[in-house]
Structures are given as structure tokens and as C-alpha cells.
C-alpha atoms as a PDB file:
ATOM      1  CA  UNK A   1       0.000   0.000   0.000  1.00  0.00           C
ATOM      2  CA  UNK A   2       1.599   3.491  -0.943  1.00  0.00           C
ATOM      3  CA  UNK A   3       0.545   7.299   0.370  1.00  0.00           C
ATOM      4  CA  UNK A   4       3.001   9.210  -0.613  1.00  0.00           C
ATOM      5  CA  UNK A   5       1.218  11.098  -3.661  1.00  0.00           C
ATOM      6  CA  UNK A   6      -1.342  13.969  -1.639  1.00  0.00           C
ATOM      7  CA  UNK A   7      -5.070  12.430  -1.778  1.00  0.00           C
ATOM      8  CA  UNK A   8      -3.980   9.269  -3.036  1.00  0.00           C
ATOM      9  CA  UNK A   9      -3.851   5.962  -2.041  1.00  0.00           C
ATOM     10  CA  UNK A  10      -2.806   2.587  -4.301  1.00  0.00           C
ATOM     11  CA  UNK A  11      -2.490  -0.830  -3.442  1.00  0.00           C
ATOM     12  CA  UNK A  12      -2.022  -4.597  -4.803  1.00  0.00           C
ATOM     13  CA  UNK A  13      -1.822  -7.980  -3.930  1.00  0.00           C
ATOM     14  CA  UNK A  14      -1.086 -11.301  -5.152  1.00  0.00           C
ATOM     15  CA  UNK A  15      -2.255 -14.708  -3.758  1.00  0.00           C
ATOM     16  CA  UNK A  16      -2.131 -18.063  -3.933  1.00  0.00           C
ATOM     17  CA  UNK A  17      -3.608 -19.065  -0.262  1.00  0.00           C
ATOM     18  CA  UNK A  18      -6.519 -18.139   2.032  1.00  0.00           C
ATOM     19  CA  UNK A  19      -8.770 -19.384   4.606  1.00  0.00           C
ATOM     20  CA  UNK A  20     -12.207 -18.885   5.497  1.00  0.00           C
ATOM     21  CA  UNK A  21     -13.747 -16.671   8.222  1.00  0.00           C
ATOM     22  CA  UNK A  22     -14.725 -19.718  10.232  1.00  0.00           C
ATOM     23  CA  UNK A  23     -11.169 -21.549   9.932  1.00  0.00           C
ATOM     24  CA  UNK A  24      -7.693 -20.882  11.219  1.00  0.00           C
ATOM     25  CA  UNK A  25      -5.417 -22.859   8.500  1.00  0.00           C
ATOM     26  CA  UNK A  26      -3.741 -20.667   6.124  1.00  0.00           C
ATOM     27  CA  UNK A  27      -3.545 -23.009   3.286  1.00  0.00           C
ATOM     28  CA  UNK A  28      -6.999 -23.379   1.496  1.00  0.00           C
ATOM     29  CA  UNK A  29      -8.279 -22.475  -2.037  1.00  0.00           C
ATOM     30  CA  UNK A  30      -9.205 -19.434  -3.400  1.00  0.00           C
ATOM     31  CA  UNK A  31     -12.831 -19.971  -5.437  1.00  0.00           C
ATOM     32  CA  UNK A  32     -15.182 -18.311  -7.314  1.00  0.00           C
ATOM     33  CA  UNK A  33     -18.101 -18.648  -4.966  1.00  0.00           C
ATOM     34  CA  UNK A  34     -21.195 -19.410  -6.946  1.00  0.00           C
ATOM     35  CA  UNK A  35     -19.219 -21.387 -10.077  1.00  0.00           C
ATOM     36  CA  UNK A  36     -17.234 -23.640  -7.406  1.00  0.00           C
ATOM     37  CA  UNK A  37     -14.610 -23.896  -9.307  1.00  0.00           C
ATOM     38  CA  UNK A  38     -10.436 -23.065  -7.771  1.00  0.00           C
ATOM     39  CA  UNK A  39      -7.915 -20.690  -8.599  1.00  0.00           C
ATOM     40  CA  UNK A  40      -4.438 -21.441  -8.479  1.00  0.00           C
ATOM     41  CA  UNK A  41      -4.114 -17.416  -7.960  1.00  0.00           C
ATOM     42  CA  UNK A  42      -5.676 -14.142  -7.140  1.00  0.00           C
ATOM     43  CA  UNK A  43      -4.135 -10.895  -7.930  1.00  0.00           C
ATOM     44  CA  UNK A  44      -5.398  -7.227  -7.592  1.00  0.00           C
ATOM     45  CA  UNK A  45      -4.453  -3.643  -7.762  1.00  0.00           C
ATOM     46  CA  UNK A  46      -5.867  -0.323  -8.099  1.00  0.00           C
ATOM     47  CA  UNK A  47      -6.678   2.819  -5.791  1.00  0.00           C
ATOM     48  CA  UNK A  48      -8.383   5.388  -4.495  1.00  0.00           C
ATOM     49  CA  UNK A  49      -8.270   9.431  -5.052  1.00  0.00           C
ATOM     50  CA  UNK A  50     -10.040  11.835  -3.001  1.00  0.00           C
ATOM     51  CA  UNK A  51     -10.225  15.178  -5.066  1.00  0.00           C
ATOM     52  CA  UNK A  52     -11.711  17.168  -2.558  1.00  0.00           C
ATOM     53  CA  UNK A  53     -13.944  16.776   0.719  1.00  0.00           C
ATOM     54  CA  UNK A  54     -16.590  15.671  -0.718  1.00  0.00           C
ATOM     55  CA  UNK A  55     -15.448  13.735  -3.919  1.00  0.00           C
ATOM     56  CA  UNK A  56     -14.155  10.432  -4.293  1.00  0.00           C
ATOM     57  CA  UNK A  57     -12.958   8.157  -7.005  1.00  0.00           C
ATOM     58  CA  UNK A  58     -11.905   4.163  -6.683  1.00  0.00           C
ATOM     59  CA  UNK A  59     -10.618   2.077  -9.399  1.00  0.00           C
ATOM     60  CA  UNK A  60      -9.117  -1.509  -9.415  1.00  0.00           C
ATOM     61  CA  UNK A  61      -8.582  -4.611 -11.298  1.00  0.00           C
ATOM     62  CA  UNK A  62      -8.381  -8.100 -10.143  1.00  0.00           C
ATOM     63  CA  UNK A  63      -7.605 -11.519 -11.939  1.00  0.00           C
ATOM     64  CA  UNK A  64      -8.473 -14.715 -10.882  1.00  0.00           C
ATOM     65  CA  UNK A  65      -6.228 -16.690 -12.802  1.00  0.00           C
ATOM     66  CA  UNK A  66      -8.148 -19.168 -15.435  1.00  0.00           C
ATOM     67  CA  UNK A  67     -11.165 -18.236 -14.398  1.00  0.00           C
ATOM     68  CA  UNK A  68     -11.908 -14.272 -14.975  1.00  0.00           C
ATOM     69  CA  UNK A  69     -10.869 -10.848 -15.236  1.00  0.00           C
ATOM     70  CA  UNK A  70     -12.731  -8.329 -12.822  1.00  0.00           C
ATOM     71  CA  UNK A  71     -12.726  -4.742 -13.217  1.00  0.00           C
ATOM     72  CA  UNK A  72     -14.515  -2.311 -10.381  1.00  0.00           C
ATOM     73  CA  UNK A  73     -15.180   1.457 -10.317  1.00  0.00           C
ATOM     74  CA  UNK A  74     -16.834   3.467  -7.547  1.00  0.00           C
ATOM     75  CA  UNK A  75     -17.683   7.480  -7.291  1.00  0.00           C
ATOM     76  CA  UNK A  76     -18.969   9.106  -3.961  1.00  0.00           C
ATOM     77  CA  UNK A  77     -19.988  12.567  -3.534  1.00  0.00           C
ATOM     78  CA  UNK A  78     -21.311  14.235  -0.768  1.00  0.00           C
ATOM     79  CA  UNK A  79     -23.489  17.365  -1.476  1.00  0.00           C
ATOM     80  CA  UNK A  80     -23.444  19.782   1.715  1.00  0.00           C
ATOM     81  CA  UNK A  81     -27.440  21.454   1.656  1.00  0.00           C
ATOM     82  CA  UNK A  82     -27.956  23.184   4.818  1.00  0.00           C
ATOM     83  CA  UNK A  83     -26.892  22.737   8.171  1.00  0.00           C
ATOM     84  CA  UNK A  84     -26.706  19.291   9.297  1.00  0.00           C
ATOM     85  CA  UNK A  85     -27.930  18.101   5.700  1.00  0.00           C
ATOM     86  CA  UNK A  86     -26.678  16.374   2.704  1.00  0.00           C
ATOM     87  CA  UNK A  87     -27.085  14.695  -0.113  1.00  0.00           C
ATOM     88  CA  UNK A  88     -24.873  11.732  -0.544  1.00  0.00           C
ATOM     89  CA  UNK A  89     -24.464   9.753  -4.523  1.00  0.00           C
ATOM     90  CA  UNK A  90     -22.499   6.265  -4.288  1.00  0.00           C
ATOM     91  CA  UNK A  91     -21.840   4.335  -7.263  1.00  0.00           C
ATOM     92  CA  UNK A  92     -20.641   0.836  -7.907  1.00  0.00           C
ATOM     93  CA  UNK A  93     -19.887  -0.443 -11.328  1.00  0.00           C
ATOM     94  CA  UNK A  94     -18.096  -4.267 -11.877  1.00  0.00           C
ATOM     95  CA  UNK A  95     -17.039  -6.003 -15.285  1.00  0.00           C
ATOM     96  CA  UNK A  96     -16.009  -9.628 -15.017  1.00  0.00           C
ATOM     97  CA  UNK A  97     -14.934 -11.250 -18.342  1.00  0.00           C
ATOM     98  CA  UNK A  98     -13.803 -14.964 -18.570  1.00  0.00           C
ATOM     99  CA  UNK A  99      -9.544 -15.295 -18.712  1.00  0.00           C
ATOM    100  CA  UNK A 100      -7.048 -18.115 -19.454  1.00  0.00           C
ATOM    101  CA  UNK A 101      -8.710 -21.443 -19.472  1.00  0.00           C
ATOM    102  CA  UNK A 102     -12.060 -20.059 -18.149  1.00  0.00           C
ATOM    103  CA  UNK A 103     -12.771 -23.143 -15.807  1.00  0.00           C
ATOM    104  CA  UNK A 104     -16.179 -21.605 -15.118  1.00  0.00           C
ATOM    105  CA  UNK A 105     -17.467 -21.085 -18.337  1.00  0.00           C
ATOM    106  CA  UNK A 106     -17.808 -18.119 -20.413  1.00  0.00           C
ATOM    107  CA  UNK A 107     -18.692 -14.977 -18.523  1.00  0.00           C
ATOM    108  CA  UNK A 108     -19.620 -11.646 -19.589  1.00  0.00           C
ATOM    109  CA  UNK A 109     -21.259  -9.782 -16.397  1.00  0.00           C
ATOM    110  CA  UNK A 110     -22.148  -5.868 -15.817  1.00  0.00           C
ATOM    111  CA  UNK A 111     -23.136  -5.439 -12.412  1.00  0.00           C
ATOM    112  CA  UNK A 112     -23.979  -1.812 -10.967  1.00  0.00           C
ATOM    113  CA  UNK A 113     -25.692   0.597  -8.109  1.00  0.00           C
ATOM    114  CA  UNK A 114     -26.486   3.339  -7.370  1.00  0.00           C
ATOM    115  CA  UNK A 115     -27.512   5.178  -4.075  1.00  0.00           C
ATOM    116  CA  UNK A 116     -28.886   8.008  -2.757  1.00  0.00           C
ATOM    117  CA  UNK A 117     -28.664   8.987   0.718  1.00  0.00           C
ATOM    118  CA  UNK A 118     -30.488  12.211   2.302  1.00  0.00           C
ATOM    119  CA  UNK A 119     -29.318  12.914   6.202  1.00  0.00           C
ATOM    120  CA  UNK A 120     -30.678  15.516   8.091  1.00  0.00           C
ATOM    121  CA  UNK A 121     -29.778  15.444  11.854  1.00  0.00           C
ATOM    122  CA  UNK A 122     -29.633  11.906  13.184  1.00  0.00           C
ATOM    123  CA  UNK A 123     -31.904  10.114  10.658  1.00  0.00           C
ATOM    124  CA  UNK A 124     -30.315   9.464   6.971  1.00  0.00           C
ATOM    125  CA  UNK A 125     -32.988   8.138   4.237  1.00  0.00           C
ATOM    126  CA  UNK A 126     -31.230   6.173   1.767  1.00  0.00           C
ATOM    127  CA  UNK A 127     -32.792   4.677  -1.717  1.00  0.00           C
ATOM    128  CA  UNK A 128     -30.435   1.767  -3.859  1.00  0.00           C
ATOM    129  CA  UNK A 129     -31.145   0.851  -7.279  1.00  0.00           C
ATOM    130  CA  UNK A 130     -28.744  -2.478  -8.876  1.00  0.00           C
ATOM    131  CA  UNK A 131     -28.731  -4.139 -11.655  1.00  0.00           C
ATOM    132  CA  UNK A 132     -26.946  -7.418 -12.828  1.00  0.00           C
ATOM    133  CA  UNK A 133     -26.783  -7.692 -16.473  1.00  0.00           C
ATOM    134  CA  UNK A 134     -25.447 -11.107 -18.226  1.00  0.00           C
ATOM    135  CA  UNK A 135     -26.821 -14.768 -18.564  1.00  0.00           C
ATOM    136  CA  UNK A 136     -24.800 -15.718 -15.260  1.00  0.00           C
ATOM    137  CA  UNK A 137     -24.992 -14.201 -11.693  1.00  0.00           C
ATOM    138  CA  UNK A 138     -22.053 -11.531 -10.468  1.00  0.00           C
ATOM    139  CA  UNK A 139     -19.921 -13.841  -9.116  1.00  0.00           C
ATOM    140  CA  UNK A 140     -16.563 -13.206  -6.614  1.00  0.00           C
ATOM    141  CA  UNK A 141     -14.308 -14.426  -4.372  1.00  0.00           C
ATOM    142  CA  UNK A 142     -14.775 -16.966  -1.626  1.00  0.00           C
ATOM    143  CA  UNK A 143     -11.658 -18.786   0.511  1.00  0.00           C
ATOM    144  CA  UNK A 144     -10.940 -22.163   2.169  1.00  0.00           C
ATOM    145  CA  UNK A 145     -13.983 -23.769   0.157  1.00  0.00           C
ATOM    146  CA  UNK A 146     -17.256 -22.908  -1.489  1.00  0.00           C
ATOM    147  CA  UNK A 147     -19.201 -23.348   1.119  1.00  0.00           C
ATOM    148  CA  UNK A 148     -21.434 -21.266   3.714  1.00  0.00           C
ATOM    149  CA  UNK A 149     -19.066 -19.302   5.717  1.00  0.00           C
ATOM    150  CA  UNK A 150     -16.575 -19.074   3.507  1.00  0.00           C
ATOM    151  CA  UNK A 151     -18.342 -16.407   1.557  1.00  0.00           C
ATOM    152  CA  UNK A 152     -16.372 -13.323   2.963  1.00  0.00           C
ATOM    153  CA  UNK A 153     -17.225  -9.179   2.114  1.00  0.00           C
ATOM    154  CA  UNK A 154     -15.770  -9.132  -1.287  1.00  0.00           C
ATOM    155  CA  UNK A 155     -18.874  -7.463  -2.818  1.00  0.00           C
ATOM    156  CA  UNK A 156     -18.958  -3.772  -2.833  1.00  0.00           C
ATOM    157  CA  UNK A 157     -22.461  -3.393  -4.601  1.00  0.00           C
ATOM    158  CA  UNK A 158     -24.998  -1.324  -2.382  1.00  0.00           C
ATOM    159  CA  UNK A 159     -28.182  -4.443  -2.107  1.00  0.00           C
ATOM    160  CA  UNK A 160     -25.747  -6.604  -0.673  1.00  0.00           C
ATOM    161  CA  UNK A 161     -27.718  -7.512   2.557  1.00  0.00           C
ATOM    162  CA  UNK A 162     -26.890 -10.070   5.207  1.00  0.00           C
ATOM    163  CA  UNK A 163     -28.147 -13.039   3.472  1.00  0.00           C
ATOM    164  CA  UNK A 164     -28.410 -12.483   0.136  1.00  0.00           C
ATOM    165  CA  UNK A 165     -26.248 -10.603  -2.440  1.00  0.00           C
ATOM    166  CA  UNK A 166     -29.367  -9.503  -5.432  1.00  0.00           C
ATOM    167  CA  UNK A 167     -27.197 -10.740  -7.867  1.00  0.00           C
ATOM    168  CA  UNK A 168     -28.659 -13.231  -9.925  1.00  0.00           C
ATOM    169  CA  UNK A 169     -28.579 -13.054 -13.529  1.00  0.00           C
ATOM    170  CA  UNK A 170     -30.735  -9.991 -14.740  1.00  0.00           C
ATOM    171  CA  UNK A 171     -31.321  -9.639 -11.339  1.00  0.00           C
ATOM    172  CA  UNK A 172     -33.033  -5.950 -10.769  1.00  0.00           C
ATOM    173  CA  UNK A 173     -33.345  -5.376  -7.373  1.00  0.00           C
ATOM    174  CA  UNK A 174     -34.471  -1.774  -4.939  1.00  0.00           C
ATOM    175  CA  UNK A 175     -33.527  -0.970  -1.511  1.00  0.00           C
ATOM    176  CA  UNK A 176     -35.184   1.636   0.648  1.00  0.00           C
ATOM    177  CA  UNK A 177     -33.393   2.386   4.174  1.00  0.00           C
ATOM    178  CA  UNK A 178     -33.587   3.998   7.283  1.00  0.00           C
ATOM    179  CA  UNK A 179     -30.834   4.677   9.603  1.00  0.00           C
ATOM    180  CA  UNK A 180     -31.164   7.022  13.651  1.00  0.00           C
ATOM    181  CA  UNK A 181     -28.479   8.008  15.363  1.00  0.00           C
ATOM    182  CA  UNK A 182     -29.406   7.468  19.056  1.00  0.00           C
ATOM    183  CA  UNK A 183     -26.806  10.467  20.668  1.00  0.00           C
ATOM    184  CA  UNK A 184     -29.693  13.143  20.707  1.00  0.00           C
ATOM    185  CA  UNK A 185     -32.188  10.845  22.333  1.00  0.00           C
ATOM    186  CA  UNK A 186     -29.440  10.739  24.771  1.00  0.00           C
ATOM    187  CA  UNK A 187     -27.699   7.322  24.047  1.00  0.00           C
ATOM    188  CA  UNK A 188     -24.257   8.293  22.462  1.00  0.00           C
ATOM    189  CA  UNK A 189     -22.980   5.399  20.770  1.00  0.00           C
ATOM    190  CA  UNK A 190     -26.376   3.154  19.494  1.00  0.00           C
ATOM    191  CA  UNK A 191     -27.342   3.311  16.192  1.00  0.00           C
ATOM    192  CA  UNK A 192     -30.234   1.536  14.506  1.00  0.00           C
ATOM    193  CA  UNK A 193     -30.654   0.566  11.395  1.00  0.00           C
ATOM    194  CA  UNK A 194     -33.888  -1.354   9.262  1.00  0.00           C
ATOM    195  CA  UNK A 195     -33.440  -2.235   5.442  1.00  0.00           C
ATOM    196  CA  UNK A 196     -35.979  -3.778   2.702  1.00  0.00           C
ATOM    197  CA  UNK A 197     -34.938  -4.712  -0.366  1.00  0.00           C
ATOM    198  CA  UNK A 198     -36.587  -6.389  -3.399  1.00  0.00           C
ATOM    199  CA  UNK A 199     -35.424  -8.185  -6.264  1.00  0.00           C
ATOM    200  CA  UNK A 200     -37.054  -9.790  -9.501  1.00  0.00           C
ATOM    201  CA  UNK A 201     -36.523 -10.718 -13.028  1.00  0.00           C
ATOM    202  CA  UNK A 202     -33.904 -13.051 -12.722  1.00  0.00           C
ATOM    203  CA  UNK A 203     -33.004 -15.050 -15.770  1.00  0.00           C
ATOM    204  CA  UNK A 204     -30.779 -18.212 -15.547  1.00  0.00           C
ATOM    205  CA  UNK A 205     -32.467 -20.108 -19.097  1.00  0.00           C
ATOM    206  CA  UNK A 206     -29.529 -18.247 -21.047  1.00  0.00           C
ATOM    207  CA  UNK A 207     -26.666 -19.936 -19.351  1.00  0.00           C
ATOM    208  CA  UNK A 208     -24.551 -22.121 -21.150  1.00  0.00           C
ATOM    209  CA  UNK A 209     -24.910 -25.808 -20.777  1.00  0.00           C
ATOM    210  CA  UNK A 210     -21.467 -26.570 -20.343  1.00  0.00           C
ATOM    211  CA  UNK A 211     -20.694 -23.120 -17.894  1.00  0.00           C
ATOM    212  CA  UNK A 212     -20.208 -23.728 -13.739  1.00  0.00           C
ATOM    213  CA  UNK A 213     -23.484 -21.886 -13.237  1.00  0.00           C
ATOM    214  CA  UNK A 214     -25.680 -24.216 -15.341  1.00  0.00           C
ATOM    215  CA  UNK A 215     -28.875 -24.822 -13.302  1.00  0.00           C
ATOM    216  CA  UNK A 216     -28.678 -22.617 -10.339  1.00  0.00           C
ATOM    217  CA  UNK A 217     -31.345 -19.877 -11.291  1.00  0.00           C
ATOM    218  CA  UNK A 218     -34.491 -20.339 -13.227  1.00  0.00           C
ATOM    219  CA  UNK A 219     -36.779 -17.823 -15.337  1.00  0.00           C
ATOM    220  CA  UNK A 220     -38.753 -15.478 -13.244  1.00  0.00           C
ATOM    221  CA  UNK A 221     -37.232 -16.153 -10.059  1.00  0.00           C
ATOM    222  CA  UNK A 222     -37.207 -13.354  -7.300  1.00  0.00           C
ATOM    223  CA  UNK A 223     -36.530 -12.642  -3.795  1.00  0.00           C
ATOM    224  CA  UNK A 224     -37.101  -9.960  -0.901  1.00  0.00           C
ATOM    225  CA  UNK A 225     -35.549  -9.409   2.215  1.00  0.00           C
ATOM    226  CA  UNK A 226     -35.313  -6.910   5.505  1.00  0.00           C
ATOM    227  CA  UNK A 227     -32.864  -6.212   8.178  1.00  0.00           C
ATOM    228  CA  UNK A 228     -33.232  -5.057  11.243  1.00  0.00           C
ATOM    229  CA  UNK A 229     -29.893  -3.781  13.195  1.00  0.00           C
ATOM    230  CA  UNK A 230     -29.019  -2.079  16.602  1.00  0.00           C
ATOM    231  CA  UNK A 231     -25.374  -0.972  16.791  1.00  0.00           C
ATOM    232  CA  UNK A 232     -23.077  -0.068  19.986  1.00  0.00           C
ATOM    233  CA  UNK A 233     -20.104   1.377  20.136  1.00  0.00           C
ATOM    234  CA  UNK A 234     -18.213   2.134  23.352  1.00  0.00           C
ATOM    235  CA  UNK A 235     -17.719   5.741  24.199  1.00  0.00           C
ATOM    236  CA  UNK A 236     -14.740   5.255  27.019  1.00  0.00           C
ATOM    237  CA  UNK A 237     -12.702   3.177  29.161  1.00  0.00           C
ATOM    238  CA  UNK A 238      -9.968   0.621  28.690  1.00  0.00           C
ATOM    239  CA  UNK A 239     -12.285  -1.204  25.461  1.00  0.00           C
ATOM    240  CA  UNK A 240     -13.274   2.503  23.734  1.00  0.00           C
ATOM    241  CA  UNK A 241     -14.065   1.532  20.274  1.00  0.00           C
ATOM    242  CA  UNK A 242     -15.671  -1.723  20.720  1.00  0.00           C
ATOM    243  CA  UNK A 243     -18.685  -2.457  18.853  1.00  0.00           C
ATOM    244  CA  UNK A 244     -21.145  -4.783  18.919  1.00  0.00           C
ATOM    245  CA  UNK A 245     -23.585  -5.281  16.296  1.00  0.00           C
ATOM    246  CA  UNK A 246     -27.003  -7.664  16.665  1.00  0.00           C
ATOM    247  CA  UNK A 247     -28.744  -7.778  13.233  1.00  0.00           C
ATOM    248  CA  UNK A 248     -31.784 -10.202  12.195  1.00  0.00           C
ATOM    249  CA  UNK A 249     -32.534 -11.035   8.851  1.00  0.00           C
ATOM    250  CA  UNK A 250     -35.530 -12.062   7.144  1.00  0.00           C
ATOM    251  CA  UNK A 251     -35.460 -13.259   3.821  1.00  0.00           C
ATOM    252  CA  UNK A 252     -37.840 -14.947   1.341  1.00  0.00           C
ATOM    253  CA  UNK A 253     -37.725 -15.663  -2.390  1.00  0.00           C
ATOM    254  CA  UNK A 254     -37.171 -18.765  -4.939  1.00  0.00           C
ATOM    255  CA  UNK A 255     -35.058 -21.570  -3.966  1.00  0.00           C
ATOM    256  CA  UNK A 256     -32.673 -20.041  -6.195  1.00  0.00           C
ATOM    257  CA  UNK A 257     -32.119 -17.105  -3.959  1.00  0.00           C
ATOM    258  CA  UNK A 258     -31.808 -19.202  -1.017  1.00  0.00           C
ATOM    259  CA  UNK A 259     -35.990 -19.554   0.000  1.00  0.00           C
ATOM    260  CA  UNK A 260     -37.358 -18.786   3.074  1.00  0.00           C
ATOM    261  CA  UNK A 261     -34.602 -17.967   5.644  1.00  0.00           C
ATOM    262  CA  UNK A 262     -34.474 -16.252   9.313  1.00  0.00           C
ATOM    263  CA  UNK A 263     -31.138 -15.494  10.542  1.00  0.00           C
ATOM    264  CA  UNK A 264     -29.501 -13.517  13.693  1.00  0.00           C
ATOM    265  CA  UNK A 265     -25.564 -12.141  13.926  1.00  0.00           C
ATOM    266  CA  UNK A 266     -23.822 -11.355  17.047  1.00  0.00           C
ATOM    267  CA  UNK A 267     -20.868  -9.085  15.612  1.00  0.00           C
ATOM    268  CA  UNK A 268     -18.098  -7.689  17.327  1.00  0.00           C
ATOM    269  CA  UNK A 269     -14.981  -5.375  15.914  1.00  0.00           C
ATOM    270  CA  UNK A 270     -12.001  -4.275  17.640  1.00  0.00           C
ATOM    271  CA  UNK A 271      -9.871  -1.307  15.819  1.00  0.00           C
ATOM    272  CA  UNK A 272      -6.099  -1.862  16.349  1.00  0.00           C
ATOM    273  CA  UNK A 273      -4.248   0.956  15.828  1.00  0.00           C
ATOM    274  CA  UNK A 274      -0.272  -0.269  15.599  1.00  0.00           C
ATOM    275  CA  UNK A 275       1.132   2.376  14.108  1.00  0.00           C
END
């Protein structure tokens, strides 16, 4: 990772291990999640460029060596309007296209949001359109194995929810969102946090035969799921910075998307500051 250029910040990486969130070897795969299928390597690089306060600008590339090539954009700007308001835009953009031997199959995915948060005060109001265009789902990186809990946060588009992703094939998918800030009501430190998104129009009768995503989505599949969160982060003391986040999930949709599901996380994060 390199600062030295003002506003800037770039970074790479090249590997050919990884384990899952749930594991402590060092030494598994490195798969593409939905196809199943390993990589001998992952390699990435790109960066980030802030050209003011309020603009951003990400850009990277990533190979998964016989499998694809997987390019990702993102823009963020924050529009000040009065006094404890603004308007913020986030954008996600993805292009995966099949490389080398292409163990999955041929792939040719677009996969893109776009949000719109308004904050005033504690409460922010936040709308997501995405869209996954191409005959298979967005697909990405998963570690140790293919399997549930290996599927870490390698997806940066904005209806990525606790269960499911919206990102079947043709997938089109809205999220409307609602997030207070609990300091005023006199509880500095607890946030809360509820979330609905829907998705339809998914479309897996195009796939190839012979690809790694044969048979996993059907015509006219959909899904819809909501989130409920409390968040609390400790204001003082020896553990300042600790969070803990309790989040339930309800989810329902074809068996495609995972069918009818209820779900509860118990998170915790620590910030280490070594430097």
C-alpha cells in the first residue's frame, strides 16, 4: 500500500492461499463462490483518489487466474445542503470477463448501483437501485472452500444484505433504508438501522450448458428481504471503540435465492491501531 502522492492511495496484492472466516489454516483455495470452481491465484491492484472533501474516485482490477478478469469502479460525492444536511451519490460499477482457461465457463457480467442517501440530523434516508446484467450471476471471491461461511465481504455493490447478495442473472433489485443516530435521544454510541430490499426478473435459461453456473437460477425467479440492526459502540474506558452489532434477517424468495430464511448475527470489531 503506498501514500506518498497527496489524496492518493494505491495498493495490490497477489495470492495463492486463504482461509475462510470460520477456519484458522492458512492453506486453502481461493474460489469463485457461486461457479465452485479453484484458482491457483488471485491478484489485484488499483486505488483510491479523493479530489476534494466531498469527492471520491476508486478504481481496481483483479484476476483470478483461469477463471476471470474483474474490473470495479466506484464514485462518492457528498453534497453539503444546509446545516446538518446532505445529499450523498455512491456508485458501484463491476465487469467480469472470462480469462485463461475459463474453468467456469464463459462470462460476460455488468453489475452496478447506485444510491442516494439524504441525512438531516440523526436520521439518513437512503434509496439503492442495482442491476446485474449477463446470462450468469455476479460472481466473486470466496476462501478455504465454497461453502457457507466461507463467503467473505468481497462485494462492494450497495443491495448486498446479510443473506443475500441480489445478484442473480438480470437480477433488478431496490432498496429503501432507514438509519437514527441514538446520541440526541441521549444514548451516544447506538445506532439503529432497518433495510428492505426487493429483487425480480432473474433469468438463468440463457446460461450455457457446459458453464459452472448451469442450473442454479431459473426464469422469473425473485426474492425480498429486511434487516433489522441495533449498533453499539463504546464511548470510554480501557475497550473505547468496541462495537457490537445484533442484526436479524428475514429473507424470502425462490429456492434459487436461497428460500425462506431467518437469521440472527452477534458481531463484534475491535480497531487496532499499531502504528
Amino acid at each position: 500500500m503506498s501514500q506518498e502522492v497527496d489524496h492518493l492511495m494505491l495498493e495490490g496484492g497477489h495470492f495463492t492461499a486463504a482461509t475462510a472466516p470460520r477456519t484458522t489454516g492458512a492453506d486453502g483455495g481461493i474460489f469463485a463462490g457461486y461457479a465452485g470452481v479453484e484458482a491457483a491465484s488471485a491478484s489485484y491492484a488499483g486505488g483510491v483518489y479523493k479530489f476534494s472533501d466531498h469527492l471520491s474516485a476508486s478504481l481496481y482490477a483483479g484476476h483470478f487466474e483461469d477463471v476471470w478478469d474483474q474490473y470495479y469502479g466506484n464514485l462518492n460525492y457528498v453534497l453539503p445542503l444546509a446545516a446538518e444536511q446532505s445529499l450523498t451519490f455512491d456508485a458501484n460499477l463491476y465487469r467480469t470477463l472470462d480469462a485463461g482457461s475459463a474453468k467456469a465457463g464463459s462470462i460476460a457480467n455488468t453489475a452496478g448501483s447506485l444510491a442516494a442517501a439524504f441525512q438531516t440530523g440523526v436520521h439518513t434516508f437512503t434509496l439503492i437501485h442495482q442491476r446485474i446484467h449477463g446470462d450468469q450471476p455476479f460472481d466473486y471471491a470466496v476462501f478455504g472452500a465454497p461453502v457457507p461461511g466461507a463467503f467473505g465481504d468481497s462485494i462492494l455493490l450497495g443491495n448486498s444484505m446479510q443473506f443475500s447478495d441480489f445478484n442473480g442473472p438480470g437480477e433488478r433489485s431496490w432498496q429503501a433504508r432507514y438509519d437514527l443516530d441514538m446520541e440526541s435521544y441521549g444514548v451516544p454510541g447506538l445506532s439503529l438501522m432497518v433495510r428492505h430490499t426487493r429483487g425480480s426478473g432473474i433469468d438463468g435459461s440463457k446460461v450455457a450448458a457446459d458453464s459452472a453456473y448451469a442450473g442454479l437460477y431459473g426464469d422469473g425467479d425473485k426474492e425480498h428481504e429486511t434487516d433489522l440492526e441495533a449498533k453499539y459502540v463504546l464511548q470510554n474506558g480501557p475497550a473505547k471503540d468496541l462495537s457490537f452489532r445484533l442484526r436479524q434477517a428475514w429473507h424470502s424468495g425462490s429456492q434459487s435465492t436461497g428460500g425462506t430464511v431467518a437469521e440472527t448475527r452477534l458481531i463484534t470489531e475491535y480497531p487496532l491501531n499499531i502504528l
